[in-house]
Each structure stands twice: as structure tokens, then as C-alpha cells.
PDB file of N, CA and C in Angstrom:
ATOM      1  N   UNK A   1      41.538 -58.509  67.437  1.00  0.00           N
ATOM      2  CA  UNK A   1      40.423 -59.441  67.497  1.00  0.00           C
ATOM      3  C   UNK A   1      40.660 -60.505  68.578  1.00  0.00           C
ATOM      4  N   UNK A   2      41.772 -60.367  68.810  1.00  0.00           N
ATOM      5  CA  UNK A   2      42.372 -61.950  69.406  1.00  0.00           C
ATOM      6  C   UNK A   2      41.662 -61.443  71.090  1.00  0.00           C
ATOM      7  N   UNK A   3      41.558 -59.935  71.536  1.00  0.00           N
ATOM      8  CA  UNK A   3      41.210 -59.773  72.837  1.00  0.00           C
ATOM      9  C   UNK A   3      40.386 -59.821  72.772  1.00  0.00           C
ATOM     10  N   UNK A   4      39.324 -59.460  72.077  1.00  0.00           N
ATOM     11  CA  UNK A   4      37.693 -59.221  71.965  1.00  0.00           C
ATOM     12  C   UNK A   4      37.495 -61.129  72.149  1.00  0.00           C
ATOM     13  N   UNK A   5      38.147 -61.692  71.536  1.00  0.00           N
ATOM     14  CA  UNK A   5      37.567 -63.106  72.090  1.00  0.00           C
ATOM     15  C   UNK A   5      38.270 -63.796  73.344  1.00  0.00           C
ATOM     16  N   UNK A   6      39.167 -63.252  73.526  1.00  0.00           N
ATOM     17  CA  UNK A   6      39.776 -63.344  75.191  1.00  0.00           C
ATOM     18  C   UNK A   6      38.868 -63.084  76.163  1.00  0.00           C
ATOM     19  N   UNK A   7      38.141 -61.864  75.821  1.00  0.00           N
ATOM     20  CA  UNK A   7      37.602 -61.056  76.926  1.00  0.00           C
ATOM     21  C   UNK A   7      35.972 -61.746  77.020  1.00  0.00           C
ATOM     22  N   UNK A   8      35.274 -62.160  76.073  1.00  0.00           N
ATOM     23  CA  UNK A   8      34.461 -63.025  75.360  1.00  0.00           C
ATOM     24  C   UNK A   8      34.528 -64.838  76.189  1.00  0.00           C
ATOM     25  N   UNK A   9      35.196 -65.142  76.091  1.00  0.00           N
ATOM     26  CA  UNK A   9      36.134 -66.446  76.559  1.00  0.00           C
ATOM     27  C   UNK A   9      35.364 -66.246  78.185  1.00  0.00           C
ATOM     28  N   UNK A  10      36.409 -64.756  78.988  1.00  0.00           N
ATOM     29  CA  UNK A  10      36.489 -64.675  79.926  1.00  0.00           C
ATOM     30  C   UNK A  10      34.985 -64.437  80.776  1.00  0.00           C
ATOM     31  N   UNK A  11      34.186 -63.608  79.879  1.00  0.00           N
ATOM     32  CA  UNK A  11      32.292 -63.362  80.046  1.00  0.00           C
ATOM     33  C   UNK A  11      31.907 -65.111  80.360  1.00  0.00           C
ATOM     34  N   UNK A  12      32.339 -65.463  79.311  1.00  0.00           N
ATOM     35  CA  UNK A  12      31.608 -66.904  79.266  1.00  0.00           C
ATOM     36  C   UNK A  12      31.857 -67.691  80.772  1.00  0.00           C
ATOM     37  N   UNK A  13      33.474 -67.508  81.046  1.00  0.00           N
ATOM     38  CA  UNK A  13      33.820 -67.986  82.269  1.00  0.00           C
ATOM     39  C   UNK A  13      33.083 -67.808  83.916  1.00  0.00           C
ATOM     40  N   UNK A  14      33.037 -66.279  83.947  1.00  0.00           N
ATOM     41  CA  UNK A  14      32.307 -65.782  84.758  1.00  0.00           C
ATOM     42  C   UNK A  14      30.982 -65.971  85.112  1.00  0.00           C
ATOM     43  N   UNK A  15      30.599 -65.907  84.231  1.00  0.00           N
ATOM     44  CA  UNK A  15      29.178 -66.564  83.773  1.00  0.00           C
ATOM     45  C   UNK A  15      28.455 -67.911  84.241  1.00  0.00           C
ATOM     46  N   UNK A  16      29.246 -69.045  83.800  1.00  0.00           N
ATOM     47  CA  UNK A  16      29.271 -70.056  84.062  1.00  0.00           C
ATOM     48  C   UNK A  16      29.608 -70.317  85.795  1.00  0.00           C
ATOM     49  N   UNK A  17      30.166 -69.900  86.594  1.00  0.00           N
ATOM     50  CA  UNK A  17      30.463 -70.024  87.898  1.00  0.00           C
ATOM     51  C   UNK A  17      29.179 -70.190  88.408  1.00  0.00           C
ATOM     52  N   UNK A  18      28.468 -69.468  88.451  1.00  0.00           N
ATOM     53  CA  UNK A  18      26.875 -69.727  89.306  1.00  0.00           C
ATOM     54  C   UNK A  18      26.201 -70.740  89.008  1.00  0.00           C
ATOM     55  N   UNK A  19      25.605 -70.783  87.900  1.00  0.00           N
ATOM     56  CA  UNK A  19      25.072 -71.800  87.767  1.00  0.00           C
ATOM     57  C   UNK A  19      25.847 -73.683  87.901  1.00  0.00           C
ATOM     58  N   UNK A  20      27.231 -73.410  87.854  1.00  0.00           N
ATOM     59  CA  UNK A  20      27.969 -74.857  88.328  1.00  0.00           C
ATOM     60  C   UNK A  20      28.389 -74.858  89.765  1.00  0.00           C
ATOM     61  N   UNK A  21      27.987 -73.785  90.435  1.00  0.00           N
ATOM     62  CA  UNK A  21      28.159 -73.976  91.964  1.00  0.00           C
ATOM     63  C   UNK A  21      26.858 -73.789  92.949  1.00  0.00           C
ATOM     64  N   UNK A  22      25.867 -73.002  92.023  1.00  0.00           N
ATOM     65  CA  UNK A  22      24.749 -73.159  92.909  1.00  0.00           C
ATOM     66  C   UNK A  22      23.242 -72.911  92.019  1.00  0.00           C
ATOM     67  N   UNK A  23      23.070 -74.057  91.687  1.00  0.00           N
ATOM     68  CA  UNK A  23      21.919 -73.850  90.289  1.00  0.00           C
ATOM     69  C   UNK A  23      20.822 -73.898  90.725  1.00  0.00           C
ATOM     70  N   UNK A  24      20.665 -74.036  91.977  1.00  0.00           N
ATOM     71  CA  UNK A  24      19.187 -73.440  92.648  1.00  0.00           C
ATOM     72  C   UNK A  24      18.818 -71.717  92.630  1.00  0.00           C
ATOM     73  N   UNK A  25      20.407 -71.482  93.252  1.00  0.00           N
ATOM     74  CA  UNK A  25      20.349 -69.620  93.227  1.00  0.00           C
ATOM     75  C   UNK A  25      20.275 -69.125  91.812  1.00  0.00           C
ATOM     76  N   UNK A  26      20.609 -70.459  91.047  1.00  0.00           N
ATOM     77  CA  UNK A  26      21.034 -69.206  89.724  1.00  0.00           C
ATOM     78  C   UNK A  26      19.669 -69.384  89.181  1.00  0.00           C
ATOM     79  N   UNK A  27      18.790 -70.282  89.466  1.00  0.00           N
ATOM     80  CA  UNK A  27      17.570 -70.324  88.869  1.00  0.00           C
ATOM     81  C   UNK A  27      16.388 -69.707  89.965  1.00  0.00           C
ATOM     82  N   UNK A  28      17.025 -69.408  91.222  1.00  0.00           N
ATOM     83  CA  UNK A  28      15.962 -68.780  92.180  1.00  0.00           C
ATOM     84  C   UNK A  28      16.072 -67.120  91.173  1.00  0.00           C
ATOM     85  N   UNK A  29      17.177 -66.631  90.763  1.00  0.00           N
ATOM     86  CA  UNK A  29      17.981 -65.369  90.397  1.00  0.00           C
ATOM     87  C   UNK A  29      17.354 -65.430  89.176  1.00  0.00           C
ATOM     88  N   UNK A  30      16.590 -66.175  88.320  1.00  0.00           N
ATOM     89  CA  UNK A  30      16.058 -66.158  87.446  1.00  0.00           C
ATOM     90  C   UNK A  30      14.346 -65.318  87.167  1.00  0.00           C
ATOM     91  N   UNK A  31      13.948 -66.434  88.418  1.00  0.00           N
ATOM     92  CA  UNK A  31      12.668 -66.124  88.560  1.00  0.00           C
ATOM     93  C   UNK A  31      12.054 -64.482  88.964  1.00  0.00           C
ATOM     94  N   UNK A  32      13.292 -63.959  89.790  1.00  0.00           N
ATOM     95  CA  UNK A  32      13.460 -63.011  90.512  1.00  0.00           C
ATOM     96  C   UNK A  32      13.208 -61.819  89.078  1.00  0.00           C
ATOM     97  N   UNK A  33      14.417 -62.452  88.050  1.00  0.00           N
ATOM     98  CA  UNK A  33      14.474 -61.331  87.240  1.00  0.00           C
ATOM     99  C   UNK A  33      13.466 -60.871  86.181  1.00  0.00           C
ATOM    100  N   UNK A  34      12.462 -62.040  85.896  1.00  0.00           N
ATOM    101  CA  UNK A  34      11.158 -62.648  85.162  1.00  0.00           C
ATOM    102  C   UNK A  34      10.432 -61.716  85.818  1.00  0.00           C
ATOM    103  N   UNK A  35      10.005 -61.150  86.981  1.00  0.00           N
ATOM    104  CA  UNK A  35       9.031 -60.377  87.562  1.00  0.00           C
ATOM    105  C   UNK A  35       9.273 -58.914  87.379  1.00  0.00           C
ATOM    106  N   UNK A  36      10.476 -58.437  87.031  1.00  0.00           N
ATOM    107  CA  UNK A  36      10.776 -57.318  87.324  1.00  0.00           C
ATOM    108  C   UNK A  36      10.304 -56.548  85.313  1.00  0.00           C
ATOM    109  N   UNK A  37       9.806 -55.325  85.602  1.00  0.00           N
ATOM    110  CA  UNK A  37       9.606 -54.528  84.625  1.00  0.00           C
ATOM    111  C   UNK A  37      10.726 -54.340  83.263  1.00  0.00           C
ATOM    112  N   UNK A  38      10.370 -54.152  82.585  1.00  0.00           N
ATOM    113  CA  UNK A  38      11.020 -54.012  81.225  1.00  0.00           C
ATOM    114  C   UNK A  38      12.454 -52.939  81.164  1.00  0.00           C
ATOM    115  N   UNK A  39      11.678 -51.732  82.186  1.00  0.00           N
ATOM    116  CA  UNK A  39      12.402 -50.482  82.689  1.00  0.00           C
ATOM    117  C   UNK A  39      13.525 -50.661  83.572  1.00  0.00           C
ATOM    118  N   UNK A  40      12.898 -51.348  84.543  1.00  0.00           N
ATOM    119  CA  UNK A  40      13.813 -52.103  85.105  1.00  0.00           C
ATOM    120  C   UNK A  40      15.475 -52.871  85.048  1.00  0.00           C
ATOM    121  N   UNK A  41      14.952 -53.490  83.943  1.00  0.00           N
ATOM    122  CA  UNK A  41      16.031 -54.576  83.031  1.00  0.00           C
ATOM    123  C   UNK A  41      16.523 -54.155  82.766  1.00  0.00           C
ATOM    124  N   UNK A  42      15.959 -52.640  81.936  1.00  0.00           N
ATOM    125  CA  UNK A  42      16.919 -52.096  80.969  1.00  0.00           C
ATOM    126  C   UNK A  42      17.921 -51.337  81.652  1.00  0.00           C
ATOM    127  N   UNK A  43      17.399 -50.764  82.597  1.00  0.00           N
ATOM    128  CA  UNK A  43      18.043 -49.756  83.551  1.00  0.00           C
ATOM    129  C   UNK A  43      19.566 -51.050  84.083  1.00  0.00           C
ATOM    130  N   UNK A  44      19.336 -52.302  84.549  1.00  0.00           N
ATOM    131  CA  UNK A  44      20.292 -53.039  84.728  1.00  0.00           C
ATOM    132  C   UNK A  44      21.510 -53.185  83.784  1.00  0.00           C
ATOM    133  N   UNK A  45      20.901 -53.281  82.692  1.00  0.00           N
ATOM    134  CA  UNK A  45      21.500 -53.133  81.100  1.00  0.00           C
ATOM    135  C   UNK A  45      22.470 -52.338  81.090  1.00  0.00           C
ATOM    136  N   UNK A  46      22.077 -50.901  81.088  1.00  0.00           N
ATOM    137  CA  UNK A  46      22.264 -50.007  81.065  1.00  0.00           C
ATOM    138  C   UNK A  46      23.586 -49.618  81.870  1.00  0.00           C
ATOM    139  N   UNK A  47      23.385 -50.104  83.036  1.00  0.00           N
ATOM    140  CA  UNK A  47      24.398 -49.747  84.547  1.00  0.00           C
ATOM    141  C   UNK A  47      25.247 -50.775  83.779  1.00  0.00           C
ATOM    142  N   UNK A  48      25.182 -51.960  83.309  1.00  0.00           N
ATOM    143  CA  UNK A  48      26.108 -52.862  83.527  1.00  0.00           C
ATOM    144  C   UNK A  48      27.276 -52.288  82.060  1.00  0.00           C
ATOM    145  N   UNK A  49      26.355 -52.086  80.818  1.00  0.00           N
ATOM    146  CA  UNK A  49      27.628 -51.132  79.956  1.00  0.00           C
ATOM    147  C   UNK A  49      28.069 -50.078  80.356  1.00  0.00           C
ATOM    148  N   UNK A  50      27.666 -49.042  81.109  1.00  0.00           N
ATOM    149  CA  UNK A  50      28.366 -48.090  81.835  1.00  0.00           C
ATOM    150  C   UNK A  50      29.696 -48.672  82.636  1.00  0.00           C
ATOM    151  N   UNK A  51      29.392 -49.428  83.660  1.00  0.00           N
ATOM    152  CA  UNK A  51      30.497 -50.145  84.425  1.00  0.00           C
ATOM    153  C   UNK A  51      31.557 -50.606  83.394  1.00  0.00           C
ATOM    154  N   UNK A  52      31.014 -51.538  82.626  1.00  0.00           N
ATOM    155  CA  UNK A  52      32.252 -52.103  81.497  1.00  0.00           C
ATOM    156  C   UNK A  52      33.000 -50.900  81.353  1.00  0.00           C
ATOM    157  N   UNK A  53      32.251 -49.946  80.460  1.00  0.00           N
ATOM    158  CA  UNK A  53      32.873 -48.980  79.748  1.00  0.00           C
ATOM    159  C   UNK A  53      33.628 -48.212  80.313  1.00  0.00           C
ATOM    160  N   UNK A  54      33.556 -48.012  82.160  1.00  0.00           N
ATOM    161  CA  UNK A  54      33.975 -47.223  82.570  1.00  0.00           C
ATOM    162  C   UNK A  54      35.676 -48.111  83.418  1.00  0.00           C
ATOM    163  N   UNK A  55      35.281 -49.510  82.834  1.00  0.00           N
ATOM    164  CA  UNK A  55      36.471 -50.096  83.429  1.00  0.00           C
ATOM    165  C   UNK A  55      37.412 -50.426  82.053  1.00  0.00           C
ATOM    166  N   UNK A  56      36.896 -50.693  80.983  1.00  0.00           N
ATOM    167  CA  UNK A  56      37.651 -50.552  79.988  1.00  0.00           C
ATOM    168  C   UNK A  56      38.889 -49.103  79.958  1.00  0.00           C
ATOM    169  N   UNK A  57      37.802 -48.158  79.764  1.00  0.00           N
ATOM    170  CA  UNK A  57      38.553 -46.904  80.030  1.00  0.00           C
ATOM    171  C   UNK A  57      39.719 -46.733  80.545  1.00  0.00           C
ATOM    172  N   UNK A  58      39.616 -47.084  82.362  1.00  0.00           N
ATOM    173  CA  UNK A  58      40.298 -47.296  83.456  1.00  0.00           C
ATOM    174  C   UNK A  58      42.106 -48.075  83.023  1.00  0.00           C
ATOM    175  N   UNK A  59      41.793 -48.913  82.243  1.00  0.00           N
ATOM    176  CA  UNK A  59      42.268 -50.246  82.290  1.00  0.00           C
ATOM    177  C   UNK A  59      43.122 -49.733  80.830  1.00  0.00           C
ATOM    178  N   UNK A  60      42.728 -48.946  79.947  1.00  0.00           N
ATOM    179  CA  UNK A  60      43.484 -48.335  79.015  1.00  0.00           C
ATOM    180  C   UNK A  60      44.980 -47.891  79.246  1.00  0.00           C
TER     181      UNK A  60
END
């Protein structure tokens, strides 16, 4: 459990970088994503647990 909130911790970290270094982009990056289709999103979604999963794997 103790990594799942390490790794959790570390999302949050990453995360946070944009918007405390450039909160115009992170809110231009907002608007951007507001326009785009449902299909779209999901498809982003989608790619982005693939990637995890495929770096978790990796990283095993």
C-alpha cells in the first residue's frame, strides 16, 4: 500500500508543475481540452493507461 501512495504522492507532484509554472498554459490547455469530443478524451484516457501499464510492466 505504502507504493500505491508513493506513486499517488508522485501523480500529484507531476501534476502540479504546470499549473505553478505556467497557469496561463495550463488553463489555455484547458480550454483546448473542453472543445474536443467525448471520443476523443476517452481515446486520451485510454493511451494514457496503456502507457502506465505498459511502464509498470517494464519497470517490474
Amino acid at each position: 500500500m505504502s507504493t500505491f501512495v508513493l506513486a499517488l504522492a508522485l501523480m500529484l507532484v507531476i501534476e502540479g508543475i504546470l499549473p505553478l509554472v505556467a497557469p496561463a498554459l495550463w488553463r489555455d490547455m484547458f480550454r483546448r481540452v473542453m472543445e474536443l469530443k467525448d471520443g476523443q478524451i476517452r481515446f486520451f484516457g485510454l493511451a494514457s493507461i496503456a502507457i502506465g501499464l505498459a511502464l509498470a510492466w517494464l519497470a517490474s
